[in-house]
Protein backbone atom coordinates (compact mmCIF):
# COMPACT_ATOMS: atom_id res chain seq x y z
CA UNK A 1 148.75 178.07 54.87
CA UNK A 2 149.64 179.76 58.10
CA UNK A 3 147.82 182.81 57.87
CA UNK A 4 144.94 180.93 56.72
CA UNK A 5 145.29 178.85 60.13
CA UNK A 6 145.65 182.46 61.80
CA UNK A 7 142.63 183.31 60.07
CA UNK A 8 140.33 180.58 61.63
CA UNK A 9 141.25 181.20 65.03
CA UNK A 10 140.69 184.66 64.97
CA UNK A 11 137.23 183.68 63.47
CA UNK A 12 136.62 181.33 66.43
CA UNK A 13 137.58 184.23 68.97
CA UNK A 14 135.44 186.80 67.52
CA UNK A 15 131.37 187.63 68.76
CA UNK A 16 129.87 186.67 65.26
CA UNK A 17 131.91 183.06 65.52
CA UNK A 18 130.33 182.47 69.30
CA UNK A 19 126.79 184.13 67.75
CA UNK A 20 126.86 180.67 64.56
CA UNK A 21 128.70 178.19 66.82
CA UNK A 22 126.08 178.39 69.53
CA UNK A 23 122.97 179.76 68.27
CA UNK A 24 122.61 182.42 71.25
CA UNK A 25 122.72 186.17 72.02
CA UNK A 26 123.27 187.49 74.99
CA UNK A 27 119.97 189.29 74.42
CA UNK A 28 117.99 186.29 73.78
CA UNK A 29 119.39 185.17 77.26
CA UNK A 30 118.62 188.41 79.00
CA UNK A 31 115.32 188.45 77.12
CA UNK A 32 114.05 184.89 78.26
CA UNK A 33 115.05 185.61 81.62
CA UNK A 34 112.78 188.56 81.68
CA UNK A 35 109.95 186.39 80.63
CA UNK A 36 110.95 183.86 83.61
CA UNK A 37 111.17 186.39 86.15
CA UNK A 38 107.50 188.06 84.81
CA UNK A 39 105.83 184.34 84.65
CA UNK A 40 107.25 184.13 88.22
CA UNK A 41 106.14 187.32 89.61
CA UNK A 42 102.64 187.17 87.96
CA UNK A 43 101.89 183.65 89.67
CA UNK A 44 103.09 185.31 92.76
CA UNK A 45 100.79 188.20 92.28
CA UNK A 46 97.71 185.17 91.44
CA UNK A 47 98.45 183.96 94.38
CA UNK A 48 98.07 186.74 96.59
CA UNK A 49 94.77 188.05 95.00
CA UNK A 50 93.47 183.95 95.52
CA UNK A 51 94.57 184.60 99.39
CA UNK A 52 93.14 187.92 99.46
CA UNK A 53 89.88 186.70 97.91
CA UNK A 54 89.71 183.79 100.41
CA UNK A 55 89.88 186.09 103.44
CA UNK A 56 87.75 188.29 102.01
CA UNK A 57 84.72 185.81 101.37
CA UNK A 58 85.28 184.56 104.75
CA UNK A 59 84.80 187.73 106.57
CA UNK A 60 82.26 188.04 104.28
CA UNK A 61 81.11 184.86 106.02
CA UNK A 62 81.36 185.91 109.23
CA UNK A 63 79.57 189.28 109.07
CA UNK A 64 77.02 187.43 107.05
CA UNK A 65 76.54 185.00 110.54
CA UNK A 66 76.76 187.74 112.94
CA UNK A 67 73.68 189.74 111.19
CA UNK A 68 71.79 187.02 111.01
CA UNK A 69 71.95 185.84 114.69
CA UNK A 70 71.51 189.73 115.92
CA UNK A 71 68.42 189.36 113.78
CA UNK A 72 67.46 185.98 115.15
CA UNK A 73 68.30 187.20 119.02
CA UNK A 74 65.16 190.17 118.29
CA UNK A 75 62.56 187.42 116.99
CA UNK A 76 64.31 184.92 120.15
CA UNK A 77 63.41 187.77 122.80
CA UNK A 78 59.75 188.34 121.19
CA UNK A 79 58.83 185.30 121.99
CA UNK A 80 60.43 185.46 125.35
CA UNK A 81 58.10 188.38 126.18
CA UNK A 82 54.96 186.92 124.66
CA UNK A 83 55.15 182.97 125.13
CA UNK A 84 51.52 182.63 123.30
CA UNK A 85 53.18 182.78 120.17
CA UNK A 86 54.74 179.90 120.34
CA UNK A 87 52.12 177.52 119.08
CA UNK A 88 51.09 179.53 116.36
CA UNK A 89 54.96 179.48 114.84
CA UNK A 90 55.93 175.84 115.89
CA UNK A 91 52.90 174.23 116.70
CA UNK A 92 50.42 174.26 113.85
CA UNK A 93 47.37 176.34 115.93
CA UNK A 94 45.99 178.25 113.38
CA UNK A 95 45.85 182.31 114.47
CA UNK A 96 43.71 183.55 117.11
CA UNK A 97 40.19 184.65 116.80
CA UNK A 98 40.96 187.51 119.24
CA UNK A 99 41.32 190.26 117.30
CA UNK A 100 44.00 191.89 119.27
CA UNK A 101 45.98 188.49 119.83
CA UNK A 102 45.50 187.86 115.87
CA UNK A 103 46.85 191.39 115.14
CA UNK A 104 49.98 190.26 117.24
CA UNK A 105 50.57 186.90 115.83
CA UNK A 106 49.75 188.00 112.08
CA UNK A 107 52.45 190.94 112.75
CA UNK A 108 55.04 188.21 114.33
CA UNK A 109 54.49 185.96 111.26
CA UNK A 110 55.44 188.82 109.15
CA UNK A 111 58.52 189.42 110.67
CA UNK A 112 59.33 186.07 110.25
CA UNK A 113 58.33 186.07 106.60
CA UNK A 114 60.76 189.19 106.38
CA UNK A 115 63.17 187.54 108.44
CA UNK A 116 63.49 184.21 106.51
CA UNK A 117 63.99 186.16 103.26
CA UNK A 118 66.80 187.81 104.23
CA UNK A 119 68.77 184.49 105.42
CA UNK A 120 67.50 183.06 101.93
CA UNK A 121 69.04 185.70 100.42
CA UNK A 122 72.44 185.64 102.36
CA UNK A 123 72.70 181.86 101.81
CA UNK A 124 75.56 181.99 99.48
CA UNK A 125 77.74 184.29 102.00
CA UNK A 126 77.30 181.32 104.31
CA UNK A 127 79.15 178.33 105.10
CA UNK A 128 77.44 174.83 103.96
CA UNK A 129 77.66 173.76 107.21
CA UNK A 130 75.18 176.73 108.36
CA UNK A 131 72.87 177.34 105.59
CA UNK A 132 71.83 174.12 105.41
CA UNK A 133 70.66 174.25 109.14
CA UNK A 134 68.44 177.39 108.43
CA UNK A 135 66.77 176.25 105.30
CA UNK A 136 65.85 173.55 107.40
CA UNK A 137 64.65 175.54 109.82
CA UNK A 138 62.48 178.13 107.34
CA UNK A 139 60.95 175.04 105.98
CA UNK A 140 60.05 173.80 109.25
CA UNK A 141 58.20 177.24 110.26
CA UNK A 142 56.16 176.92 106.70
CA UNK A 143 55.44 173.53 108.09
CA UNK A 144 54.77 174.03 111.56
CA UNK A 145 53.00 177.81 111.37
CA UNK A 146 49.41 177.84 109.15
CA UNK A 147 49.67 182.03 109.87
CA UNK A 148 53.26 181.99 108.19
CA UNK A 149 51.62 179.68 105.00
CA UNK A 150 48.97 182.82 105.03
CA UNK A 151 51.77 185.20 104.11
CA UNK A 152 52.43 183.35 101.35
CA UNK A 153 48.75 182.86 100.42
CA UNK A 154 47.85 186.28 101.33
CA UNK A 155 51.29 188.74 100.66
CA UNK A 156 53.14 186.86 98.36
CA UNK A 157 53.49 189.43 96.02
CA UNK A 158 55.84 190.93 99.09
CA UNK A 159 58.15 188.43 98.21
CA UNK A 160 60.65 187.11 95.54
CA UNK A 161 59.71 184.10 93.90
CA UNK A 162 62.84 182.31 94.55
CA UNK A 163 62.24 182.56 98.02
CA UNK A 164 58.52 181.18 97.76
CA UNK A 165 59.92 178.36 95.61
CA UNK A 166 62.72 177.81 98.32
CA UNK A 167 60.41 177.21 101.29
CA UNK A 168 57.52 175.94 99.59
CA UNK A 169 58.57 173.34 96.79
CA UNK A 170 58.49 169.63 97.80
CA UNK A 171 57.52 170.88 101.14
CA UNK A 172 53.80 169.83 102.36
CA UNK A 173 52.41 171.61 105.55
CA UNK A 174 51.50 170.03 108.64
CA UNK A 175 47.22 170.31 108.97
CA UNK A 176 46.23 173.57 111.10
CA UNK A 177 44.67 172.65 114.39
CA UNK A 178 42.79 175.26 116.74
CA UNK A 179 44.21 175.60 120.08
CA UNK A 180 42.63 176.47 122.53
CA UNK A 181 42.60 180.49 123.67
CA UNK A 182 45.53 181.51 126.35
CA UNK A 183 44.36 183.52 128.90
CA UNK A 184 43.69 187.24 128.02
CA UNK A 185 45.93 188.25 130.74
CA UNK A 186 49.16 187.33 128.89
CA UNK A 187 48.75 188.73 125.85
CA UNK A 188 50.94 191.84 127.18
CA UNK A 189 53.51 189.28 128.76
């Protein structure tokens, strides 16, 4: 009976004993861990790209913004130098009959037109809180200018069909009125 006793605890102390007593290998262990430490380092790694992406559509953003008022600052000074135009983008005058004056206005309305297309196609590299404001705003011209609704009328084969559908669904146009001529004398103001 004693060496059988010997026996057993030699069978406890040896690797196969610890392998059926507790179910594990040290390679399972080593094995698992691996999978912890890769789980871990690839949520790390989501995490960074997430960040990245985040900065990246927000200088996206901002370059988006910055084009867009550079472009806005050109039509801004336009009008600055010829004044006239005013009423025929904000104030519902329909275009000139002077030829010269119409050539001017019909060529401003078309940068607008131009204009307005690009910001409706940069809307989603802007912030809510800014596209919103110029949709408004291009919807307002369509309302506001009858040359800029001749674009449409006249060119819209220029332009994609989202955009027409952008500025000109749900959106009725103030009537056209004719103002009265400016003095010939500012037309090169």
């Amino acid at each position: 009976m004693g060496s059988n006793k010997k026996r057993t605890l030699v069978a406890r102390k040896s690797p196969q004993f610890v392998k059926e007593a507790h179910g594990v290998r040290w390679t399972d262990v080593v094995q698992a861990m691996t999978a912890i430490g890769t789980l871990l380092i690839t949520t790390i790694g989501f995490c960074f790209i997430y960040v990245q992406m985040e900065q990246t559509q927000h200088i996206l953003n901002s370059s988006t913004h910055a084009a867009i008022y550079g472009q806005t600052q050109v039509l801004d000074q336009l009008m600055i130098e010829k004044p006239f135009l005013r009423k025929y983008i904000y104030e519902n005058c329909e275009p000139p009959e002077d030829l010269e004056r119409r050539r001017i206005v019909l060529s401003t309305t078309d940068m607008f037109a131009d204009f307005f297309e690009h910001v409706a196609q940069q809307r989603t590299n802007m912030p809510e809180n800014i596209r919103r404001p110029w949709l408004s705003y291009i919807r307002d011209v369509y309302k506001s200018s009858p040359a800029y609704r001749d674009q449409f009328k006249d060119r819209g084969i220029w332009y994609e069909e989202e955009y027409k559908k952008l500025v000109t669904e749900n959106n009725t146009p103030n009537a056209a009125v004719k103002c009265a001529p400016d003095e010939i004398a500012s037309v090169n103001k």
